[in-house]
C-alpha atoms as a PDB file:
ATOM      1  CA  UNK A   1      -1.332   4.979   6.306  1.00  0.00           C
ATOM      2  CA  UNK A   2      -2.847   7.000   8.295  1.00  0.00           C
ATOM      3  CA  UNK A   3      -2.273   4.456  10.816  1.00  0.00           C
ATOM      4  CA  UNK A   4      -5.623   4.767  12.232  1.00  0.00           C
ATOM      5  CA  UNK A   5      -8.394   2.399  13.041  1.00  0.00           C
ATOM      6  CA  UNK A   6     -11.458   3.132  10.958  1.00  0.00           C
ATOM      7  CA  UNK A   7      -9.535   5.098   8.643  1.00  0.00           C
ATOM      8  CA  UNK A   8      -9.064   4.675   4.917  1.00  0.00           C
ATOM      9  CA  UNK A   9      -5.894   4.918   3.335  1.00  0.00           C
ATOM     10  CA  UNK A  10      -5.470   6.895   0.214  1.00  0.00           C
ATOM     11  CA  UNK A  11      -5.914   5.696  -3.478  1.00  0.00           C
ATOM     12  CA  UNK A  12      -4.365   6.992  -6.213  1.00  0.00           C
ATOM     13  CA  UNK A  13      -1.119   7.042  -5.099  1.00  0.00           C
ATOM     14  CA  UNK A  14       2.218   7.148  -6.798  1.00  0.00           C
ATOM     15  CA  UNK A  15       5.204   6.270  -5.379  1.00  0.00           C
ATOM     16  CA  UNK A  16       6.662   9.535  -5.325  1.00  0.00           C
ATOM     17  CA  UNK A  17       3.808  10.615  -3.504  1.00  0.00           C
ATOM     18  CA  UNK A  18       3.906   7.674  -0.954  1.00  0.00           C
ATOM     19  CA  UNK A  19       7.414   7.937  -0.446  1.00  0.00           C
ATOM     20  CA  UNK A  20       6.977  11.874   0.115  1.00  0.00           C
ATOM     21  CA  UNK A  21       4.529  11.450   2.738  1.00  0.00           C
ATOM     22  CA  UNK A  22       6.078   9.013   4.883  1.00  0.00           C
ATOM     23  CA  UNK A  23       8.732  11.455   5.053  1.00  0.00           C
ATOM     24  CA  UNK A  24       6.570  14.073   6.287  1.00  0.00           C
ATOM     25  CA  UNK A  25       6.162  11.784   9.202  1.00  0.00           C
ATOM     26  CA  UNK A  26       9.899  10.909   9.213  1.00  0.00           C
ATOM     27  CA  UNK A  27       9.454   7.609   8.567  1.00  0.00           C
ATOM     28  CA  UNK A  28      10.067   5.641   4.762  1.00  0.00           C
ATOM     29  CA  UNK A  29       8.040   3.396   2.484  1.00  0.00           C
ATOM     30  CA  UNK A  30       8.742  -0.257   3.183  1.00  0.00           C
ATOM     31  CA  UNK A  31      11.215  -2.485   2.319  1.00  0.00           C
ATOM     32  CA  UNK A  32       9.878  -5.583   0.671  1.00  0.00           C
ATOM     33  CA  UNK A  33      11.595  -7.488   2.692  1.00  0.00           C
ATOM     34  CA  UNK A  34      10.195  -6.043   5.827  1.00  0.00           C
ATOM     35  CA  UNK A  35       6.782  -6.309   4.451  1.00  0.00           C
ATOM     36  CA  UNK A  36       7.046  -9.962   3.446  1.00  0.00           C
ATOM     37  CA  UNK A  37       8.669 -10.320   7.242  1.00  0.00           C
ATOM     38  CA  UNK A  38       5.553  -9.012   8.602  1.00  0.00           C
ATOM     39  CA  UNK A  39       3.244 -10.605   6.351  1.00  0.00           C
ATOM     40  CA  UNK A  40       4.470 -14.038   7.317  1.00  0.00           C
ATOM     41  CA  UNK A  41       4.463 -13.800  11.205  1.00  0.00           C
ATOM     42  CA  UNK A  42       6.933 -15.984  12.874  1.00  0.00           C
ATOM     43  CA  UNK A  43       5.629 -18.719  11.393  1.00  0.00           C
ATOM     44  CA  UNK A  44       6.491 -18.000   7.363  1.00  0.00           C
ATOM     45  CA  UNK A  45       2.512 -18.253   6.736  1.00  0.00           C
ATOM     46  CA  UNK A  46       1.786 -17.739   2.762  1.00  0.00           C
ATOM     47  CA  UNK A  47      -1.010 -15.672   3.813  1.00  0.00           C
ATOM     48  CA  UNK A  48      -1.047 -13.300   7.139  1.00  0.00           C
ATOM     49  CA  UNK A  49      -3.680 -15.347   8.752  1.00  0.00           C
ATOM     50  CA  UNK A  50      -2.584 -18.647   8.006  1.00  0.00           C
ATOM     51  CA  UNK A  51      -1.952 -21.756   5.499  1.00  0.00           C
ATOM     52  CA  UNK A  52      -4.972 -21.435   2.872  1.00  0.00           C
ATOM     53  CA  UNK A  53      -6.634 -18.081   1.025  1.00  0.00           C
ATOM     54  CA  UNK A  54      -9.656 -16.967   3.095  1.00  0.00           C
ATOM     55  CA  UNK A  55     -11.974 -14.227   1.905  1.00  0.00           C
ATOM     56  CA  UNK A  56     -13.545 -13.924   5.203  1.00  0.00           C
ATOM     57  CA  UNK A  57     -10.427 -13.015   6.616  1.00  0.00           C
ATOM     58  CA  UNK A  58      -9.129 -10.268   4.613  1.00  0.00           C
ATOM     59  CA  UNK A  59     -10.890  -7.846   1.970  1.00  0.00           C
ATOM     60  CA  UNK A  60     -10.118  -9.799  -0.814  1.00  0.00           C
ATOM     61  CA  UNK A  61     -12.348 -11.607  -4.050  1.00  0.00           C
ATOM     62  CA  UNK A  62     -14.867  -9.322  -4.635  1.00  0.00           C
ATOM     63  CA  UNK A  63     -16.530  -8.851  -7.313  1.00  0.00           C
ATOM     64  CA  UNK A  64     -14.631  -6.950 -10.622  1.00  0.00           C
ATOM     65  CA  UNK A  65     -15.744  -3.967 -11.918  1.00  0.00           C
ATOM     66  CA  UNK A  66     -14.434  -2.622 -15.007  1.00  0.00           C
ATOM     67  CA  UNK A  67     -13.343   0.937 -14.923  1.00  0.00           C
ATOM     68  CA  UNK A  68     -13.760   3.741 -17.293  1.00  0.00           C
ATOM     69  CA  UNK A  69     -10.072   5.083 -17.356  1.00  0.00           C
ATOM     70  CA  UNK A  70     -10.968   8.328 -19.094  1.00  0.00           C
ATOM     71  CA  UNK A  71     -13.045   9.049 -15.852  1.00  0.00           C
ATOM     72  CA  UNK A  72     -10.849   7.620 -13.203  1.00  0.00           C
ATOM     73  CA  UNK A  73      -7.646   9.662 -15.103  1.00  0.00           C
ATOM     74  CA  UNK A  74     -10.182  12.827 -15.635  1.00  0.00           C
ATOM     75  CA  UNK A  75      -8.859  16.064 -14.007  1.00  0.00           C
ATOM     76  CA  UNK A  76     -12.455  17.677 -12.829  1.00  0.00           C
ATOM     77  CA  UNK A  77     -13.098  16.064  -9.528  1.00  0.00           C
ATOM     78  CA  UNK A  78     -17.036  16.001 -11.009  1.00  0.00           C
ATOM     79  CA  UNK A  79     -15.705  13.661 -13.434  1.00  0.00           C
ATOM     80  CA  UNK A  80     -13.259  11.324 -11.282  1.00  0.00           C
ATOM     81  CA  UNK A  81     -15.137  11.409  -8.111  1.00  0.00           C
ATOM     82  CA  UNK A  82     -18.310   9.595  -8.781  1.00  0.00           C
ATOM     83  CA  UNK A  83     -16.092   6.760 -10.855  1.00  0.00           C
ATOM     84  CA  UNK A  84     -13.872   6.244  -8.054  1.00  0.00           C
ATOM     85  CA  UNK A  85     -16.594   5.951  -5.399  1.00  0.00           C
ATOM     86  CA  UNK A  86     -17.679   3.538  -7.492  1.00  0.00           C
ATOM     87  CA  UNK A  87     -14.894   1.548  -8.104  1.00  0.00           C
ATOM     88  CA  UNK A  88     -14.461   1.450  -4.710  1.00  0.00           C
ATOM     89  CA  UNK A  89     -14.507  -1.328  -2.701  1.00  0.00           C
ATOM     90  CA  UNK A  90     -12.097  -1.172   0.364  1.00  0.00           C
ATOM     91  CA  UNK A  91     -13.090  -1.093   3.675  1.00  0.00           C
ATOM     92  CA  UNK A  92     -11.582   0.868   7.043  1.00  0.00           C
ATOM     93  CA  UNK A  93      -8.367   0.230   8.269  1.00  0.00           C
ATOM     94  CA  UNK A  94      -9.462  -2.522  11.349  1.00  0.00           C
ATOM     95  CA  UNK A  95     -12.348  -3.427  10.006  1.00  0.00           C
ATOM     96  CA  UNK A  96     -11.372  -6.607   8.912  1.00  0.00           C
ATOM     97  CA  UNK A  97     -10.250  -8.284  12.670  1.00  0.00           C
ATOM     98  CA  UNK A  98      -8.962 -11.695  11.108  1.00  0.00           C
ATOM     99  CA  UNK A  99      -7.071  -9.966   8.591  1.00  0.00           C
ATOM    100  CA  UNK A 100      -3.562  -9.633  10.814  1.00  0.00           C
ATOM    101  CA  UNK A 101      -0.615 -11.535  10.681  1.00  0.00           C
ATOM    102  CA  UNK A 102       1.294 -13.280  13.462  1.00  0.00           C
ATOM    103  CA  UNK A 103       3.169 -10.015  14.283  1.00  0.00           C
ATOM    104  CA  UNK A 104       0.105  -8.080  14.823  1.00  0.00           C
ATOM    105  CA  UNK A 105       0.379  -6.388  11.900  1.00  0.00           C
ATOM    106  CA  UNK A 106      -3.276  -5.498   9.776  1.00  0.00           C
ATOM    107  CA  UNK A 107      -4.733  -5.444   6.775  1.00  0.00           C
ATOM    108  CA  UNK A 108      -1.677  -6.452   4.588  1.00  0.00           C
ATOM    109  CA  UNK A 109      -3.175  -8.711   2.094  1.00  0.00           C
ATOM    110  CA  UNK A 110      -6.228  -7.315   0.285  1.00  0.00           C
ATOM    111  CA  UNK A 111      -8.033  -3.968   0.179  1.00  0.00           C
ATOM    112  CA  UNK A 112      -5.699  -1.928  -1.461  1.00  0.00           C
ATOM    113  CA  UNK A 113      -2.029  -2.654  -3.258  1.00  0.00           C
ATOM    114  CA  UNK A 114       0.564  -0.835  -1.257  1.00  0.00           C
ATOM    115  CA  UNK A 115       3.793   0.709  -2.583  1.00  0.00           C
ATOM    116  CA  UNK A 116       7.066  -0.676  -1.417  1.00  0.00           C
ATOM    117  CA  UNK A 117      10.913  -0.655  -2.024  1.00  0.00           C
ATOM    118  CA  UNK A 118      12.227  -3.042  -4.204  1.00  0.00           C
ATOM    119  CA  UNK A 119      15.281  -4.366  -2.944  1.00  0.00           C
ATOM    120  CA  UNK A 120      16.336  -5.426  -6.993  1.00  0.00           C
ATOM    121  CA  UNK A 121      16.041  -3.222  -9.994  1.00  0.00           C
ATOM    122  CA  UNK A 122      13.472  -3.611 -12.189  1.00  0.00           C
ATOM    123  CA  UNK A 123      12.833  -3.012 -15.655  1.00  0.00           C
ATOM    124  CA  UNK A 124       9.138  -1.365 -15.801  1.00  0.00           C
ATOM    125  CA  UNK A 125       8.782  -0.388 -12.044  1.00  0.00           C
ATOM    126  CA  UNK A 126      12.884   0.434 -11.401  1.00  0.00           C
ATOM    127  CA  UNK A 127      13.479   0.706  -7.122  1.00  0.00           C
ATOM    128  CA  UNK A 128       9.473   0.481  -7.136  1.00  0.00           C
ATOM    129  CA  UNK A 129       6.931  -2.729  -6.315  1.00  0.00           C
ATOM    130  CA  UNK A 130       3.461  -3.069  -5.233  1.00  0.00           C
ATOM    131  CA  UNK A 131       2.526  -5.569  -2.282  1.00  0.00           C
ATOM    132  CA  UNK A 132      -0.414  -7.337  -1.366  1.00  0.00           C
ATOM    133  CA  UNK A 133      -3.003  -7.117  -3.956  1.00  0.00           C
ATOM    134  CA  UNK A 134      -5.977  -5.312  -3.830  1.00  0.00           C
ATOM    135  CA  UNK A 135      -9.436  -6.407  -2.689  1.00  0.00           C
ATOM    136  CA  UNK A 136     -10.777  -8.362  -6.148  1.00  0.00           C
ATOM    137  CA  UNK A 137      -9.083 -11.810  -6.697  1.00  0.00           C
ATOM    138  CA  UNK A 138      -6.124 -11.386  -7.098  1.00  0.00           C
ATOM    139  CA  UNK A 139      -2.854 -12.580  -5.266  1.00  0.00           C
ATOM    140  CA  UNK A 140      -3.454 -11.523  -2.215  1.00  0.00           C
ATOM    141  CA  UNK A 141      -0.392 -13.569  -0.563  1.00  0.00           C
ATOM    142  CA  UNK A 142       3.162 -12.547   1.380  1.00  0.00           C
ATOM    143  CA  UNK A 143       5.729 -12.946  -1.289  1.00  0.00           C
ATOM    144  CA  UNK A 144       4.116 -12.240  -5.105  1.00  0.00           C
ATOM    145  CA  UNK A 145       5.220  -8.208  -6.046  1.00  0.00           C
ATOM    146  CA  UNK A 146       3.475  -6.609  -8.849  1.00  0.00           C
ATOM    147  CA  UNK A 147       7.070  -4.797 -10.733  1.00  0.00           C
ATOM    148  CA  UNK A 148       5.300  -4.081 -14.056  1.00  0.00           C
ATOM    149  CA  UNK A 149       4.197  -0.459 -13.386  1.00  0.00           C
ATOM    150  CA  UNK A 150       7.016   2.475 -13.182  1.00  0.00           C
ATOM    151  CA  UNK A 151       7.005   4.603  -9.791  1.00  0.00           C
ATOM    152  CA  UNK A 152       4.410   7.333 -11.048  1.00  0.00           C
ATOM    153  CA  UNK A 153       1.656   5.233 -11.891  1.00  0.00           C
ATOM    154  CA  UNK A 154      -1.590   5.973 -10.057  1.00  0.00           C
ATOM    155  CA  UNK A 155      -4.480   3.802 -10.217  1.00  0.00           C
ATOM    156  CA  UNK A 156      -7.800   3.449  -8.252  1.00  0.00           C
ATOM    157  CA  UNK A 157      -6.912   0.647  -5.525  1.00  0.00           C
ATOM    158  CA  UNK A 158      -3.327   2.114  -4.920  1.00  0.00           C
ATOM    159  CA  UNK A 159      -1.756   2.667  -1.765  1.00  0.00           C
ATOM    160  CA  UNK A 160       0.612   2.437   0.953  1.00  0.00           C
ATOM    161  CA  UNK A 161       2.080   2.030   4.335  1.00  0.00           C
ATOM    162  CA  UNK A 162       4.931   3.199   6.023  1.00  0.00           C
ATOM    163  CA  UNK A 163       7.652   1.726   7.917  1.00  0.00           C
ATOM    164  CA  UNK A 164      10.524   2.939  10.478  1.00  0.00           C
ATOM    165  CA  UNK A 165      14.319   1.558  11.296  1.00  0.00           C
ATOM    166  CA  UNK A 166      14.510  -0.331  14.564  1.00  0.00           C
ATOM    167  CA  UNK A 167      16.097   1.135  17.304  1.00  0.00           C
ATOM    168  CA  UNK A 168      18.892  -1.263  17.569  1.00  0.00           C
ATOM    169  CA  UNK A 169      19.136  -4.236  20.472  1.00  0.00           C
ATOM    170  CA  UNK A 170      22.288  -4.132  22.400  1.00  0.00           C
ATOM    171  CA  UNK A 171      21.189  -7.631  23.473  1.00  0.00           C
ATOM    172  CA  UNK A 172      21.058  -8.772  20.361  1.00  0.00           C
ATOM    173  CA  UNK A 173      23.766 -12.157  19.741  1.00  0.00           C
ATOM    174  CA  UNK A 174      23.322 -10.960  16.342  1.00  0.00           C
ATOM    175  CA  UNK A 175      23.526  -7.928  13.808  1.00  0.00           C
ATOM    176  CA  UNK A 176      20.315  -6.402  13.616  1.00  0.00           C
ATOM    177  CA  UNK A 177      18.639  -6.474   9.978  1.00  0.00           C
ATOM    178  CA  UNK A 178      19.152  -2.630   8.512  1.00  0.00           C
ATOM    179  CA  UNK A 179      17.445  -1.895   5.201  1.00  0.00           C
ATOM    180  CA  UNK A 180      19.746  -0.753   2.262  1.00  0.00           C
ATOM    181  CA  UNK A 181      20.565   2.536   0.903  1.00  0.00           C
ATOM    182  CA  UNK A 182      17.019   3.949  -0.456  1.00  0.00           C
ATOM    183  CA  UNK A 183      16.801   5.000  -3.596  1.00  0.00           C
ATOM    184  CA  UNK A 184      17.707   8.985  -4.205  1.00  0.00           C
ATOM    185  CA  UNK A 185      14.607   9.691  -5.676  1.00  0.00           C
ATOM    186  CA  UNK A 186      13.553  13.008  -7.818  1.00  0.00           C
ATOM    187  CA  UNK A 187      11.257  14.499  -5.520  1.00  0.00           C
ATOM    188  CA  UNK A 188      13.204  16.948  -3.091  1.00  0.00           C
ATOM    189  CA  UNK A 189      11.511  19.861  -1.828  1.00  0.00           C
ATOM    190  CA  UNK A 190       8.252  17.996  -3.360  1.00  0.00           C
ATOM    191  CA  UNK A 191       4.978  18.145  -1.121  1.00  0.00           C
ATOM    192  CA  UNK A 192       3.574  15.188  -0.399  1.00  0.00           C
ATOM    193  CA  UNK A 193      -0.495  14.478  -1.508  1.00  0.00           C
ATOM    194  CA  UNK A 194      -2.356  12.524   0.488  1.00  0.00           C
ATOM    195  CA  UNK A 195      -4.434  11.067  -2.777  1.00  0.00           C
ATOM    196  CA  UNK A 196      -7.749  10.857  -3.698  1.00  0.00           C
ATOM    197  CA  UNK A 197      -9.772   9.415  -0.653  1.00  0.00           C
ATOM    198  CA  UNK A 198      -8.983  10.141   3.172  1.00  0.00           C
ATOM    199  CA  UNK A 199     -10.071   8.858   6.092  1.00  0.00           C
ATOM    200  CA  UNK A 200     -13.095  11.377   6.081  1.00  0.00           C
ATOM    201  CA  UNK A 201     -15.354  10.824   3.223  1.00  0.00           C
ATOM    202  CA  UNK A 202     -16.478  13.936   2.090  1.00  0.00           C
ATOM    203  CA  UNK A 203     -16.933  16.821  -0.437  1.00  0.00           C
ATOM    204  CA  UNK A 204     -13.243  17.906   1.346  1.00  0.00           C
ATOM    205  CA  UNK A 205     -11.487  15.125  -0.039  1.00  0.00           C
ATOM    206  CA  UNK A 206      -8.519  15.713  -2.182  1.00  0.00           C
ATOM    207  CA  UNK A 207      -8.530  15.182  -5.654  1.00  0.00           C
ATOM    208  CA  UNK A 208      -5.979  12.642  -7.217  1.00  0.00           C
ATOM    209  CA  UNK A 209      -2.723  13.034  -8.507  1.00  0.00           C
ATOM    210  CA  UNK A 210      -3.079  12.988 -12.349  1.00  0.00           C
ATOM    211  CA  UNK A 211      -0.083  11.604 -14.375  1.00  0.00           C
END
């Protein structure tokens, strides 16, 4: 999300609001199944790119920097904007070429953590999980989820994508793959925020969703 080349996908993100705006585009979040499908290509690759972690491929194992939560949780944009610009270390959607899997899918491992369904319930995040890690060094790989925050955490590197059914394949020898009920979640009528940073940096950018 936004599904655009040189674009940069929202931080500060929660689920709710993730979930909300892939509706506005009448699509869903993810299913972590689907994302773990298109993570590992055709060949089941632990990373999107192939059999061994490469930081030249993805936006991954940068350097940390520690945040100052009171600022990045600080309700005057004067006061959370500088922080997160300076926490920031993603990059634009595309600009990492290597960093796709071997379904042409990009920039799943690294840059930014992405919001997905869980297909189990968990205790701390419930229907909730968080895919691909971030760009520090982290885990960065197809399978690992991150289930220990609850759906309306925000947080500086947090994102999303969003995903679509299949039309189905009356050629198909087999049933096609359909993703399970989604989760009924408290949010109707809710309007979805795009988060803190969009793909135009700017003084127009939105501020975050404080929780």
């Amino acid at each position: 999300y936004p599904d655009r080349e040189g674009a940069h996908p929202p931080v500060m993100v929660s689920w709710y609001d993730a979930a909300a705006a892939c509706a506005a585009r009448s699509k869903r979040l993810c299913f972590e199944s689907e994302w773990v499908s298109a993570c590992e290509g055709p060949e089941k690759l632990p990373f999107p790119y192939g059999l061994t972690r490469d930081p030249s491929k993805c936006n991954i194992d940068n350097r940390y920097l520690r945040p100052n939560l009171s600022r990045v949780y600080a309700a005057d944009p004067a006061v959370h904007g500088p922080e997160l610009t300076r926490l920031d270390q993603s990059v634009p959607s595309g600009a990492r070429a290597g960093c796709v899997s071997g379904f042409g899918v990009h920039d799943l491992t690294g840059n930014v953590d992405e919001w997905v369904n869980a297909e189990g319930h968990h205790d701390k995040s419930k229907w909730a999980g968080l895919k691909g890690g971030a760009w520090g060094h982290v885990r960065n790989a197809c399978r690992p989820m991150t289930v220990s925050h609850p759906p309306e955490f925000t947080y500086y590197f947090i994102s999303f994508r969003c995903c679509a059914d299949a039309p189905p394949d009356p050629s198909a020898s087999a049933p096609t793959w359909s993703p399970p009920p989604q989760h009924e979640w408290r949010a109707k009528g809710r309007r979805p925020s795009p988060g803190w940073m969009t793909q135009e940096r700017g003084p127009n950018r939105p501020k975050p969703r404080v929780r």
